[in-house]
PDB file of N, CA and C in Angstrom:
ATOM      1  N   UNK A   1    -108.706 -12.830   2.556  1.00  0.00           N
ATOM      2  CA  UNK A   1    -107.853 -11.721   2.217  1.00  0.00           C
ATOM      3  C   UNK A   1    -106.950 -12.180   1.069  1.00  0.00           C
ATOM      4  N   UNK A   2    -106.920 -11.815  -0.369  1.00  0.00           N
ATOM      5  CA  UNK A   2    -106.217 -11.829  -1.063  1.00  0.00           C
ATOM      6  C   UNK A   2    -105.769 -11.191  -1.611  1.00  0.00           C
ATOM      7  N   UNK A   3    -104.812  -9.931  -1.330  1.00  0.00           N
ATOM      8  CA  UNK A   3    -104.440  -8.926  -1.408  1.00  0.00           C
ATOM      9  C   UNK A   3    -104.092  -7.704  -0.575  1.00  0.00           C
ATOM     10  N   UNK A   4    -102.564  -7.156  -0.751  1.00  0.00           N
ATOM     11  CA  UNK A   4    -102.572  -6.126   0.408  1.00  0.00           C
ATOM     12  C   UNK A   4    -101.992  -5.289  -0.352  1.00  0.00           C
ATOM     13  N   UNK A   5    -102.106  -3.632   0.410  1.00  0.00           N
ATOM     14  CA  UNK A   5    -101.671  -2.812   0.224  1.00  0.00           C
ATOM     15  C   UNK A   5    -100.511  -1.947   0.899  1.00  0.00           C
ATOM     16  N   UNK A   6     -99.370  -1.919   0.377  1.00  0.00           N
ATOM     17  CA  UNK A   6     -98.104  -1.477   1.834  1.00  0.00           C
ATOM     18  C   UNK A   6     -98.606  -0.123   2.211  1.00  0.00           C
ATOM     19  N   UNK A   7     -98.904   0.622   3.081  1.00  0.00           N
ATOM     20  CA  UNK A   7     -98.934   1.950   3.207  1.00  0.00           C
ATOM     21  C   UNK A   7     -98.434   2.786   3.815  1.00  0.00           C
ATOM     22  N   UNK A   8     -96.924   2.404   4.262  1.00  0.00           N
ATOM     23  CA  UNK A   8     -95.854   2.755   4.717  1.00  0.00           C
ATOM     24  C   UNK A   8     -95.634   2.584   5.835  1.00  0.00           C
ATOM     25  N   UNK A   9     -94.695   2.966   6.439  1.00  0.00           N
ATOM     26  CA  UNK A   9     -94.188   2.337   8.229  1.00  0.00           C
ATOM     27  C   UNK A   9     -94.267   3.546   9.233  1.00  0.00           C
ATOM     28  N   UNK A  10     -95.076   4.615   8.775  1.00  0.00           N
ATOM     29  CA  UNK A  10     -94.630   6.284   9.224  1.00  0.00           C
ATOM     30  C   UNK A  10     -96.083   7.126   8.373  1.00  0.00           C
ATOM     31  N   UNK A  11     -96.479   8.468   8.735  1.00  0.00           N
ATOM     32  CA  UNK A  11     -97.410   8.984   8.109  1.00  0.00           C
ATOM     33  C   UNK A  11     -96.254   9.783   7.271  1.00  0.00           C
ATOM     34  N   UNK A  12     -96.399  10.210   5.880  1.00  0.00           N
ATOM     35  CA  UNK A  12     -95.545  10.235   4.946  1.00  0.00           C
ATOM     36  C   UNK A  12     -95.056  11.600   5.437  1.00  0.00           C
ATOM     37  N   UNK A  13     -95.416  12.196   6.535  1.00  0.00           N
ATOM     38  CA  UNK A  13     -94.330  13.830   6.587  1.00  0.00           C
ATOM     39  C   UNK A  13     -93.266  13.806   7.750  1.00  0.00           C
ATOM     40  N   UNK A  14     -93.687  12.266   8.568  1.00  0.00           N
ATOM     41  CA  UNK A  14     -92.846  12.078   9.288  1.00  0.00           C
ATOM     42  C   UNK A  14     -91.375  11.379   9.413  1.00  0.00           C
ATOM     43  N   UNK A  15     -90.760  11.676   9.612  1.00  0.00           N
ATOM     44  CA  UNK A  15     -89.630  10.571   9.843  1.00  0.00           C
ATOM     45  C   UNK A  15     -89.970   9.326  10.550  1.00  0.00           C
ATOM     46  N   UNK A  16     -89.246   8.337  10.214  1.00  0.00           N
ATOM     47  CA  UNK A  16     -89.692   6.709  10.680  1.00  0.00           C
ATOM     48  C   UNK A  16     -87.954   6.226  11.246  1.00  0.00           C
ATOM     49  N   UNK A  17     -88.290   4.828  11.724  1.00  0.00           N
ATOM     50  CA  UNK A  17     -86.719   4.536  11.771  1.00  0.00           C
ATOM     51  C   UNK A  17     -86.277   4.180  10.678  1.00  0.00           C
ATOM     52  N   UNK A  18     -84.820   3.899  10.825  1.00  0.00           N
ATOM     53  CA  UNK A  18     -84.096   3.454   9.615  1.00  0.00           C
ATOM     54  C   UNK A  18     -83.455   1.813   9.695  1.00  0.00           C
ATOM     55  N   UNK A  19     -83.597   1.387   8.730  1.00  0.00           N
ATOM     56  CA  UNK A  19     -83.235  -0.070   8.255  1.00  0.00           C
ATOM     57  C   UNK A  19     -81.700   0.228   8.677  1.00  0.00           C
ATOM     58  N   UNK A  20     -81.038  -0.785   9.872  1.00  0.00           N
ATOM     59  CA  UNK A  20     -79.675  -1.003   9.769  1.00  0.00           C
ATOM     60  C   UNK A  20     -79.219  -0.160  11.252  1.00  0.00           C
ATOM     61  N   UNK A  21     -80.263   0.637  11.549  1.00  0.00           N
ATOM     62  CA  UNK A  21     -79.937   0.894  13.280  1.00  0.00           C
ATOM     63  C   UNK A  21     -80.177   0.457  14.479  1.00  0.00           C
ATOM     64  N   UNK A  22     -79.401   0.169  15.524  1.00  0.00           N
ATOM     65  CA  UNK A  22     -79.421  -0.745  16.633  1.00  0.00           C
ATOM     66  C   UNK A  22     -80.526  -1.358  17.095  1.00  0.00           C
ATOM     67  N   UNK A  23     -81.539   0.103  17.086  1.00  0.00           N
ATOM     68  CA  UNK A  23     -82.574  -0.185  17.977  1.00  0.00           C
ATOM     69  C   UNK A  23     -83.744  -0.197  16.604  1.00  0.00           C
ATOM     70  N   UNK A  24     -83.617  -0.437  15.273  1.00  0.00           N
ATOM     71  CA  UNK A  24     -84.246  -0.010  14.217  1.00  0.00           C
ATOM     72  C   UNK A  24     -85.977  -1.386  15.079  1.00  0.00           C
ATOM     73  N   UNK A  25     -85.849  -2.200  14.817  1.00  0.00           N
ATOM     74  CA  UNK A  25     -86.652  -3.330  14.893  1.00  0.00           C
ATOM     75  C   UNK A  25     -87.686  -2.857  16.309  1.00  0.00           C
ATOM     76  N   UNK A  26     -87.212  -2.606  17.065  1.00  0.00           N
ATOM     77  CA  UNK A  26     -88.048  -1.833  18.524  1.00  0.00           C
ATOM     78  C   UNK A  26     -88.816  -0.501  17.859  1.00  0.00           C
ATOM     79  N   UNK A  27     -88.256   0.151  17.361  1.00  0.00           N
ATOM     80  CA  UNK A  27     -88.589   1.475  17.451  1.00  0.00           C
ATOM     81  C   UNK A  27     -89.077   1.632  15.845  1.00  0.00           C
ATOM     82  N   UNK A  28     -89.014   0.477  14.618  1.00  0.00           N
ATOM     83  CA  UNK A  28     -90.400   0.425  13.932  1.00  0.00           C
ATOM     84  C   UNK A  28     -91.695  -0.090  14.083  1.00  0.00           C
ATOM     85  N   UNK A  29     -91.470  -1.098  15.376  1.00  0.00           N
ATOM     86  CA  UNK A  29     -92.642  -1.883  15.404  1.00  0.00           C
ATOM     87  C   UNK A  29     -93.680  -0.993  16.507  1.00  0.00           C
ATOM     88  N   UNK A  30     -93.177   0.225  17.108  1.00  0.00           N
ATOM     89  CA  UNK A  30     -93.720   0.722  18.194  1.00  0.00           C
ATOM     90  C   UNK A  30     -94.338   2.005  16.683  1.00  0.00           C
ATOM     91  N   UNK A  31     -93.333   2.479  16.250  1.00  0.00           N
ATOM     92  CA  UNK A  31     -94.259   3.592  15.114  1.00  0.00           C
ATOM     93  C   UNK A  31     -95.222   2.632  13.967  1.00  0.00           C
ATOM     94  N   UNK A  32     -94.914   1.598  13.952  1.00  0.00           N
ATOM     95  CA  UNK A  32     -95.757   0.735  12.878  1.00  0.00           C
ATOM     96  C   UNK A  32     -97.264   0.537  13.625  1.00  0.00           C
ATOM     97  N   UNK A  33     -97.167   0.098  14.834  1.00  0.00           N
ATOM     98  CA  UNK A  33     -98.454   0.432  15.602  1.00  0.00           C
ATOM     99  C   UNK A  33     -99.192   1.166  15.924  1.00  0.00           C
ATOM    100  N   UNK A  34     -98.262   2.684  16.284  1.00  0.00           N
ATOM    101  CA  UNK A  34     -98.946   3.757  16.467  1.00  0.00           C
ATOM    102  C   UNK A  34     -99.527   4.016  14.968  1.00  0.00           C
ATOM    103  N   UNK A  35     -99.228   3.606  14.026  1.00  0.00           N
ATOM    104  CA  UNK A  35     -99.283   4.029  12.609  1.00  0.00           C
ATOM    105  C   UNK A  35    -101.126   3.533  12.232  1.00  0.00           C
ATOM    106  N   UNK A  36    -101.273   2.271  12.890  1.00  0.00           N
ATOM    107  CA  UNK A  36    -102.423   1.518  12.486  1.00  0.00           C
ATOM    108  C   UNK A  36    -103.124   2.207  13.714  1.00  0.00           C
ATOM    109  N   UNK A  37    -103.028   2.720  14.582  1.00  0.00           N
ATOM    110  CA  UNK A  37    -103.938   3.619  15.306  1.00  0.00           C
ATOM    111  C   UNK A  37    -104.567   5.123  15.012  1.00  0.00           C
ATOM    112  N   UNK A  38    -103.428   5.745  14.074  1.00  0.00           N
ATOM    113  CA  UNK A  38    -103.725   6.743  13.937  1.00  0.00           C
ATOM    114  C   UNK A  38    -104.353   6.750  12.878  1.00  0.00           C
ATOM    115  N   UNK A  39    -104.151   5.578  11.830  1.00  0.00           N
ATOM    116  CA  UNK A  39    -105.276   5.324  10.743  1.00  0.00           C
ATOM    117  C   UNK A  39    -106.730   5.004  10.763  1.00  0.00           C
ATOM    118  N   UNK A  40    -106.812   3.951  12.177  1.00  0.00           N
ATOM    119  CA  UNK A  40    -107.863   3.280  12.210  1.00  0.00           C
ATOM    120  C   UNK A  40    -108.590   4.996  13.174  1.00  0.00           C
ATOM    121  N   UNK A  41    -108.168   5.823  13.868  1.00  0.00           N
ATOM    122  CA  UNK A  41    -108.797   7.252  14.214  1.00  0.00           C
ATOM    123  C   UNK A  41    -109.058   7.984  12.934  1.00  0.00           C
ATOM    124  N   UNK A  42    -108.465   7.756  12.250  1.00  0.00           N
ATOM    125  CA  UNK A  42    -108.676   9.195  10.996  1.00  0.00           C
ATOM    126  C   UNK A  42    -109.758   8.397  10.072  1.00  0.00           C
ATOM    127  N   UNK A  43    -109.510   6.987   9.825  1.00  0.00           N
ATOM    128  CA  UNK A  43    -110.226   6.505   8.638  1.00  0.00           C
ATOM    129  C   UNK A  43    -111.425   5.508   9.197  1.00  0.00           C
ATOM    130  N   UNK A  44    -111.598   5.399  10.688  1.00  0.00           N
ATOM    131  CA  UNK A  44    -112.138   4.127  11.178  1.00  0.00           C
ATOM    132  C   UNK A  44    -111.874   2.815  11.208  1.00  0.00           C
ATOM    133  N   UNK A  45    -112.329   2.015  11.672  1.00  0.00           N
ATOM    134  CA  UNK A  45    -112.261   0.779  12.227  1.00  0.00           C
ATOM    135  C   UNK A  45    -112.236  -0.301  10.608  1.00  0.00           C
ATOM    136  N   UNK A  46    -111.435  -0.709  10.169  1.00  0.00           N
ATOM    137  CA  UNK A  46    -111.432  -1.389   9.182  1.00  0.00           C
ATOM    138  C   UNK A  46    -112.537  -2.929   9.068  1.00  0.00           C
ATOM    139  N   UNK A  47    -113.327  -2.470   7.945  1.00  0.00           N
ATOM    140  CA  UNK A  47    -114.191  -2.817   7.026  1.00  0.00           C
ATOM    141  C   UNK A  47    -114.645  -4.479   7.527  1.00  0.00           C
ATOM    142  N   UNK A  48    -115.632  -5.585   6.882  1.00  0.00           N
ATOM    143  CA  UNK A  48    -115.373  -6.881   7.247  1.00  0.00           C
ATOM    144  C   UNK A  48    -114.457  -6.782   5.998  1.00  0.00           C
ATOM    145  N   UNK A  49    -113.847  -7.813   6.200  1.00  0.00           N
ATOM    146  CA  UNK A  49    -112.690  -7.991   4.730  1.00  0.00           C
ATOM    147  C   UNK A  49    -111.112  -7.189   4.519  1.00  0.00           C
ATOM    148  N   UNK A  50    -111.113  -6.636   5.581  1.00  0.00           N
ATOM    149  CA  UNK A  50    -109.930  -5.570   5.662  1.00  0.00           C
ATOM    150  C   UNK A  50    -109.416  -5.973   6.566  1.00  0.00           C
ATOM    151  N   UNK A  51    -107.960  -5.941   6.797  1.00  0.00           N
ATOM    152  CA  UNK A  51    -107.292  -5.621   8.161  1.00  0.00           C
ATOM    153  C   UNK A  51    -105.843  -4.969   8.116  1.00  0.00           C
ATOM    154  N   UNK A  52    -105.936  -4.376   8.721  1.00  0.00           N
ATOM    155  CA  UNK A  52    -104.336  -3.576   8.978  1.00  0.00           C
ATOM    156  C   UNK A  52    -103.572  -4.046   9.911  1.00  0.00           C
ATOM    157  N   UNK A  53    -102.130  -4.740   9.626  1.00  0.00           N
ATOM    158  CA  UNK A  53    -101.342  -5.600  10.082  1.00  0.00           C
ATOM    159  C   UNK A  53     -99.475  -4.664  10.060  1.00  0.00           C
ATOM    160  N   UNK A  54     -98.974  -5.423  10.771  1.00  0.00           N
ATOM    161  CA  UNK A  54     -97.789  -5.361  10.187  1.00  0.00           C
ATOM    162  C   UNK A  54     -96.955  -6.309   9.472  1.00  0.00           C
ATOM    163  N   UNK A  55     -96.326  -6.150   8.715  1.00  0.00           N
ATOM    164  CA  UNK A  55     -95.755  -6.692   7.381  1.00  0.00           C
ATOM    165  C   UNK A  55     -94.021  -6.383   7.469  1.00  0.00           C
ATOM    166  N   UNK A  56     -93.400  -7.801   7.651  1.00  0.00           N
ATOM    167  CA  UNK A  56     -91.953  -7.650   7.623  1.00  0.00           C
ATOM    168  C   UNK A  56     -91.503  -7.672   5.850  1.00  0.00           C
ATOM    169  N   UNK A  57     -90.649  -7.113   5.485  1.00  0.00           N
ATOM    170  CA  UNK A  57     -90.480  -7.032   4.137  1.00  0.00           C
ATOM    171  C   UNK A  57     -89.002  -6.929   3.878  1.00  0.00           C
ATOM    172  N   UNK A  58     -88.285  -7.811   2.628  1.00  0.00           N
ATOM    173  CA  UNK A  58     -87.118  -7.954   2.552  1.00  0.00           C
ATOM    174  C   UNK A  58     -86.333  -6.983   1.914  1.00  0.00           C
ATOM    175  N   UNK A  59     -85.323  -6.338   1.462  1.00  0.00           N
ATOM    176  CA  UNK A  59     -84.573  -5.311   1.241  1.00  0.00           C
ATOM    177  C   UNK A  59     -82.978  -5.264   1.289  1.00  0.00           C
ATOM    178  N   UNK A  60     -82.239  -4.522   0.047  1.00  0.00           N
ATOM    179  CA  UNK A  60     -80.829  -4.857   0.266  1.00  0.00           C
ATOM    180  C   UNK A  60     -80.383  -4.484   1.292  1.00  0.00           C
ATOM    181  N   UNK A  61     -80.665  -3.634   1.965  1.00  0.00           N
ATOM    182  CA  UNK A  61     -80.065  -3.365   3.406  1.00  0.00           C
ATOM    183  C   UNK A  61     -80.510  -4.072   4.768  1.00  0.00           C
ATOM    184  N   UNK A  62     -81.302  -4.808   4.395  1.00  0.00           N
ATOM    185  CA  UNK A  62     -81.801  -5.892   5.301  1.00  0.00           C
ATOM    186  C   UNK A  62     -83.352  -5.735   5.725  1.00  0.00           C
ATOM    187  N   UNK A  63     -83.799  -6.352   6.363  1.00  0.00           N
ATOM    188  CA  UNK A  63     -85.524  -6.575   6.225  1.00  0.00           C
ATOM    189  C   UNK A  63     -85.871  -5.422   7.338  1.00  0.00           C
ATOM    190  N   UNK A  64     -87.197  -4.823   6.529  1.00  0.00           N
ATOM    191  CA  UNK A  64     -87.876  -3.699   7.357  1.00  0.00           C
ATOM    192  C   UNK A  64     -89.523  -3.771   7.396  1.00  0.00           C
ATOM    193  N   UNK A  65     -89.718  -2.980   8.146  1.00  0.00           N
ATOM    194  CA  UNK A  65     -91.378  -3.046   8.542  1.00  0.00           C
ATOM    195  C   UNK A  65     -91.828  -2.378   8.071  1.00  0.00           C
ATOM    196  N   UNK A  66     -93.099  -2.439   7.625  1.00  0.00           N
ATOM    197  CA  UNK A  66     -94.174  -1.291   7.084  1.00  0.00           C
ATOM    198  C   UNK A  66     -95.668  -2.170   7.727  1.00  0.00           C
ATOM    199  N   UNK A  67     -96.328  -0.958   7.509  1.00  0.00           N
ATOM    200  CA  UNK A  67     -97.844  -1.347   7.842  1.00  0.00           C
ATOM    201  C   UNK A  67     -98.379  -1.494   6.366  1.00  0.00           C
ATOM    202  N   UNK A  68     -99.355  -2.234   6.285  1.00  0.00           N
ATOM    203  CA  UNK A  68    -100.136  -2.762   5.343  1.00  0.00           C
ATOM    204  C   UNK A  68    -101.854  -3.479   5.615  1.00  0.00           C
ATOM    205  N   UNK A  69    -102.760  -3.148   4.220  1.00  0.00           N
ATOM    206  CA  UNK A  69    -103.579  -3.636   4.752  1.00  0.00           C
ATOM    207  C   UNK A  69    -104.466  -4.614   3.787  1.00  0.00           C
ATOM    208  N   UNK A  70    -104.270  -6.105   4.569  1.00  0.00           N
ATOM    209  CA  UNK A  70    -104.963  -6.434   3.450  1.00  0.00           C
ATOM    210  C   UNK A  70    -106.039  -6.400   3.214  1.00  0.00           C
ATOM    211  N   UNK A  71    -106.776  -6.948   2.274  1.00  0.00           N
ATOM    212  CA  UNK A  71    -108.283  -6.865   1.802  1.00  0.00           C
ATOM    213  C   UNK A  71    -108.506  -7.922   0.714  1.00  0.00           C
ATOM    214  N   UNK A  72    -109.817  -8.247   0.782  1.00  0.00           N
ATOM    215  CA  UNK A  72    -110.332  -9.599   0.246  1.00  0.00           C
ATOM    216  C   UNK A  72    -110.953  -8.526  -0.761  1.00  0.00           C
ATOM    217  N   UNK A  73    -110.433  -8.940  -2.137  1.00  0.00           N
ATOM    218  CA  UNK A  73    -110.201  -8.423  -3.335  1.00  0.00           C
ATOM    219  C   UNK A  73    -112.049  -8.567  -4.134  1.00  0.00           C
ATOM    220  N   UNK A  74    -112.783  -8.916  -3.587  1.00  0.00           N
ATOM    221  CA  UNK A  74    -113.713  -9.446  -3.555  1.00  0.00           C
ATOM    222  C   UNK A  74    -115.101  -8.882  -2.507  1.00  0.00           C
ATOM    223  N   UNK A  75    -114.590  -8.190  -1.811  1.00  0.00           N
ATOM    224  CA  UNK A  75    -115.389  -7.371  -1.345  1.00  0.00           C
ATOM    225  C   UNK A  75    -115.096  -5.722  -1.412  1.00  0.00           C
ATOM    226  N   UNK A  76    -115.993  -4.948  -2.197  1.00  0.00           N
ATOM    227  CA  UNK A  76    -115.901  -3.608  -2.429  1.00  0.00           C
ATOM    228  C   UNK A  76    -115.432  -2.958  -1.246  1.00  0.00           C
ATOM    229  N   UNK A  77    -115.990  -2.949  -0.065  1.00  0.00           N
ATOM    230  CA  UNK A  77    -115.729  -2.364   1.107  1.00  0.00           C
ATOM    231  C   UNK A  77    -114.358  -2.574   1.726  1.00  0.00           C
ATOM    232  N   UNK A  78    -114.276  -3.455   1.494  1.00  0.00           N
ATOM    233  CA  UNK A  78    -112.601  -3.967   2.357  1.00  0.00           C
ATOM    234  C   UNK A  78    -111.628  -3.175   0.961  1.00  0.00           C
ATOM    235  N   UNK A  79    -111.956  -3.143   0.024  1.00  0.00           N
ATOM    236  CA  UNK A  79    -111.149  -2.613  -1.271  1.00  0.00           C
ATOM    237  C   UNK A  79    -110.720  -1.037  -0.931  1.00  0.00           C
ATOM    238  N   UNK A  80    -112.116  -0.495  -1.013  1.00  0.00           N
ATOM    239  CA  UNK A  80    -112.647   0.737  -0.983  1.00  0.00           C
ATOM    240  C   UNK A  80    -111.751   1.239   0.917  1.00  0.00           C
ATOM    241  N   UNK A  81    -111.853   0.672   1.483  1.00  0.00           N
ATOM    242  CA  UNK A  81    -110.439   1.130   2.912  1.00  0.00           C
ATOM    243  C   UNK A  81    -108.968   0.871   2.849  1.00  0.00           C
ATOM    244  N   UNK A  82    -108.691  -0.162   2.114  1.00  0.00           N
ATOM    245  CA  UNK A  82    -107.285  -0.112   1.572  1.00  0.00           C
ATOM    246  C   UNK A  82    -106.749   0.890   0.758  1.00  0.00           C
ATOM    247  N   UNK A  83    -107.541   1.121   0.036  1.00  0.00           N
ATOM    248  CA  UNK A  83    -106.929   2.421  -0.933  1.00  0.00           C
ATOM    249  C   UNK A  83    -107.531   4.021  -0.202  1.00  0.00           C
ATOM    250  N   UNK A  84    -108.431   3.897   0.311  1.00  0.00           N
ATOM    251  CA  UNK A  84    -108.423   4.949   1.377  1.00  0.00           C
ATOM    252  C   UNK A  84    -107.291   4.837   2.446  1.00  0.00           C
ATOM    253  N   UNK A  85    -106.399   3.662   2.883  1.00  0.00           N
ATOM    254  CA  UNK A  85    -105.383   3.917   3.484  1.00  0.00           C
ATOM    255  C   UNK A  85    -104.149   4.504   2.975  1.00  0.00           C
ATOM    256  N   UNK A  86    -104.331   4.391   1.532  1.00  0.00           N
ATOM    257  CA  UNK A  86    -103.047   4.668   1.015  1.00  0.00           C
ATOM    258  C   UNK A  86    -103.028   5.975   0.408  1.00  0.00           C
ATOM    259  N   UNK A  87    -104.296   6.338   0.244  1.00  0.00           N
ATOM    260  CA  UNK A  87    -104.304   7.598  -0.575  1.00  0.00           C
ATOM    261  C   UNK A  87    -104.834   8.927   0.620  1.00  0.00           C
ATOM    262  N   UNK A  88    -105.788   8.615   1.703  1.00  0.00           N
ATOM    263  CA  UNK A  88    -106.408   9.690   2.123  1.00  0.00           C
ATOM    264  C   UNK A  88    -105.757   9.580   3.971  1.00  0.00           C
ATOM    265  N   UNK A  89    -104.750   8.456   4.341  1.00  0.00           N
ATOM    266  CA  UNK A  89    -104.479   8.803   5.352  1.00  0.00           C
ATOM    267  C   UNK A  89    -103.739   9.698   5.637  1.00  0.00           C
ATOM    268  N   UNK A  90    -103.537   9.880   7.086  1.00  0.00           N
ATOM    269  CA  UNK A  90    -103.027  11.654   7.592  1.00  0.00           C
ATOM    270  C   UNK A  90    -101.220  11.406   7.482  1.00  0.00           C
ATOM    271  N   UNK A  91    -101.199  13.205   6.843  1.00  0.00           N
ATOM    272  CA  UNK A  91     -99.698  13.134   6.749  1.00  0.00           C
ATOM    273  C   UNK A  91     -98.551  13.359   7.883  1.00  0.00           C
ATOM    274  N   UNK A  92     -99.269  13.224   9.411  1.00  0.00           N
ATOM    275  CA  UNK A  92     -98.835  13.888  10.208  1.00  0.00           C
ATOM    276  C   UNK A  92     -98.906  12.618  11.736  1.00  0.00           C
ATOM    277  N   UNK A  93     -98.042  12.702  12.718  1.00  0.00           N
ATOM    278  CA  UNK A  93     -98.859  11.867  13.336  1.00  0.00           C
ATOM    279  C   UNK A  93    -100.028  13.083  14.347  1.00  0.00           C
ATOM    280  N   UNK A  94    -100.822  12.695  15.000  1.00  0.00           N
ATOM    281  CA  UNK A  94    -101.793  13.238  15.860  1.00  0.00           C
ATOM    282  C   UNK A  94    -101.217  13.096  17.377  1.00  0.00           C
ATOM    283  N   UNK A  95    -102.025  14.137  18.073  1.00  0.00           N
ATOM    284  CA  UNK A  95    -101.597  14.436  19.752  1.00  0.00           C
ATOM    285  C   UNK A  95    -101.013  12.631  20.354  1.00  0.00           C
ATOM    286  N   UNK A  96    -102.177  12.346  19.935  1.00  0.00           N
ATOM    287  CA  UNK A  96    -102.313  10.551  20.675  1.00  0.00           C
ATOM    288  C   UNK A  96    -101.147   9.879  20.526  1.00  0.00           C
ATOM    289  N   UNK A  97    -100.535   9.851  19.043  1.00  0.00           N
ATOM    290  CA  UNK A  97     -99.694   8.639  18.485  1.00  0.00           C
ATOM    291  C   UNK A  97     -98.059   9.720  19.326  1.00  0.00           C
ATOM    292  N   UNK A  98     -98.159  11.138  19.086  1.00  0.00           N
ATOM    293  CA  UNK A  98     -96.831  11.483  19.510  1.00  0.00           C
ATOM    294  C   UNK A  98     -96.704  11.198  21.213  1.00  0.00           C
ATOM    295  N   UNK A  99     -97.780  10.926  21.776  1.00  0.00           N
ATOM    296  CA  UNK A  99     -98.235  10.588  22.939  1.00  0.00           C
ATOM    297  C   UNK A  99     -97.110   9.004  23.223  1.00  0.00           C
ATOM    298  N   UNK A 100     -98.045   8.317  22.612  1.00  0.00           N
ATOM    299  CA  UNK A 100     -97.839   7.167  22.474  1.00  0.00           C
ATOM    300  C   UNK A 100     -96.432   6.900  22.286  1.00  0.00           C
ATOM    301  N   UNK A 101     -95.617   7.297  21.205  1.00  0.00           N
ATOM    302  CA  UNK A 101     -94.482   7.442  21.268  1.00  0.00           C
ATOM    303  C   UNK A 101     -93.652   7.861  21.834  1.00  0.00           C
ATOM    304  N   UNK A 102     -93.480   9.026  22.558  1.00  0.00           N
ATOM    305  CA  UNK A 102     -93.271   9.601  23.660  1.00  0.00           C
ATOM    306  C   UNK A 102     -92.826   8.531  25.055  1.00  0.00           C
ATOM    307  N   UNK A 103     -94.006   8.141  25.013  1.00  0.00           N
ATOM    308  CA  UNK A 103     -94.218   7.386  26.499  1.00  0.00           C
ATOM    309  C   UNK A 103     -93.680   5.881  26.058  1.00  0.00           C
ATOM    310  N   UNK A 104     -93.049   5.030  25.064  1.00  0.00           N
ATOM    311  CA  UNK A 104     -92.821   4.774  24.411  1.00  0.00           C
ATOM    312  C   UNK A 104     -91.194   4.809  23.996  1.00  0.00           C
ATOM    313  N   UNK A 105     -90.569   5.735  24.486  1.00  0.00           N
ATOM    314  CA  UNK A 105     -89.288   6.751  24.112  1.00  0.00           C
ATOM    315  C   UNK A 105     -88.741   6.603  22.886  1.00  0.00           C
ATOM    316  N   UNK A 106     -90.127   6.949  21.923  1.00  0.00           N
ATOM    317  CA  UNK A 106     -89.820   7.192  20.308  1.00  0.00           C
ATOM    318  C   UNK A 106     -89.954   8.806  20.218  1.00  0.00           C
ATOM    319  N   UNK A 107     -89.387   9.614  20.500  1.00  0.00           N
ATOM    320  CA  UNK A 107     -89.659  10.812  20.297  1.00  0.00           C
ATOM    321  C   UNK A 107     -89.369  11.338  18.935  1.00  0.00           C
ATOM    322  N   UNK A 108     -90.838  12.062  18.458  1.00  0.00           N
ATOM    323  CA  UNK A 108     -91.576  13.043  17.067  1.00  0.00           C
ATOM    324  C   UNK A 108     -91.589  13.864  17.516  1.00  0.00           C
ATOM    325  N   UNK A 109     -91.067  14.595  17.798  1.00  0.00           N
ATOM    326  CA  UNK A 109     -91.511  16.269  18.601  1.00  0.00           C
ATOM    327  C   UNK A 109     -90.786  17.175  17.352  1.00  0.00           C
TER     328      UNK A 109
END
């Protein structure tokens, strides 16, 4: 894997947590997961050469999470799902992930 792609910590129509609140670190790493589930449902099971991880990342307001995926720059296929993560995943979360969250006590409703 030499190379990743950030593809955010949240599906882009949702709200996510925020950098700098109590419970921020619990309650990104529970939507950062549901995040790589609802991708790996919409887009499939990532590629040989791909993987979707979570990624701590530094920031003036202090360090936050996003999902990311890397890919071995070197294989078309693992390429070709990274940028399908970033460009064609869903803007919404699905029944499952608000599920998940929910039960979870991240409530998207």
């Amino acid at each position: 894997m030499n190379d990743h792609i950030d593809v955010g910590a949240s599906p882009p129509m949702e709200d996510c947590a925020q950098v700098g609140t109590a419970d921020y670190f619990e309650r990104a790493r529970r939507e950062c997961r549901a995040y790589i589930g609802l991708l790996r449902r919409t887009l499939g099971p990532e590629p040989t050469g791909a993987k979707l991880a979570i990624k701590s990342n530094p920031h003036d307001f202090g360090t936050y999470l996003s999902v990311v995926c890397y890919y071995d720059v070197s294989n078309e296929d693992a390429l070709n799902y990274a940028f399908r993560c970033e460009s064609d995943g869903p803007g919404e979360w699905d029944a499952i992930a608000r599920r998940e969250l929910k039960q979870k006590g991240v409530n998207h409703e």
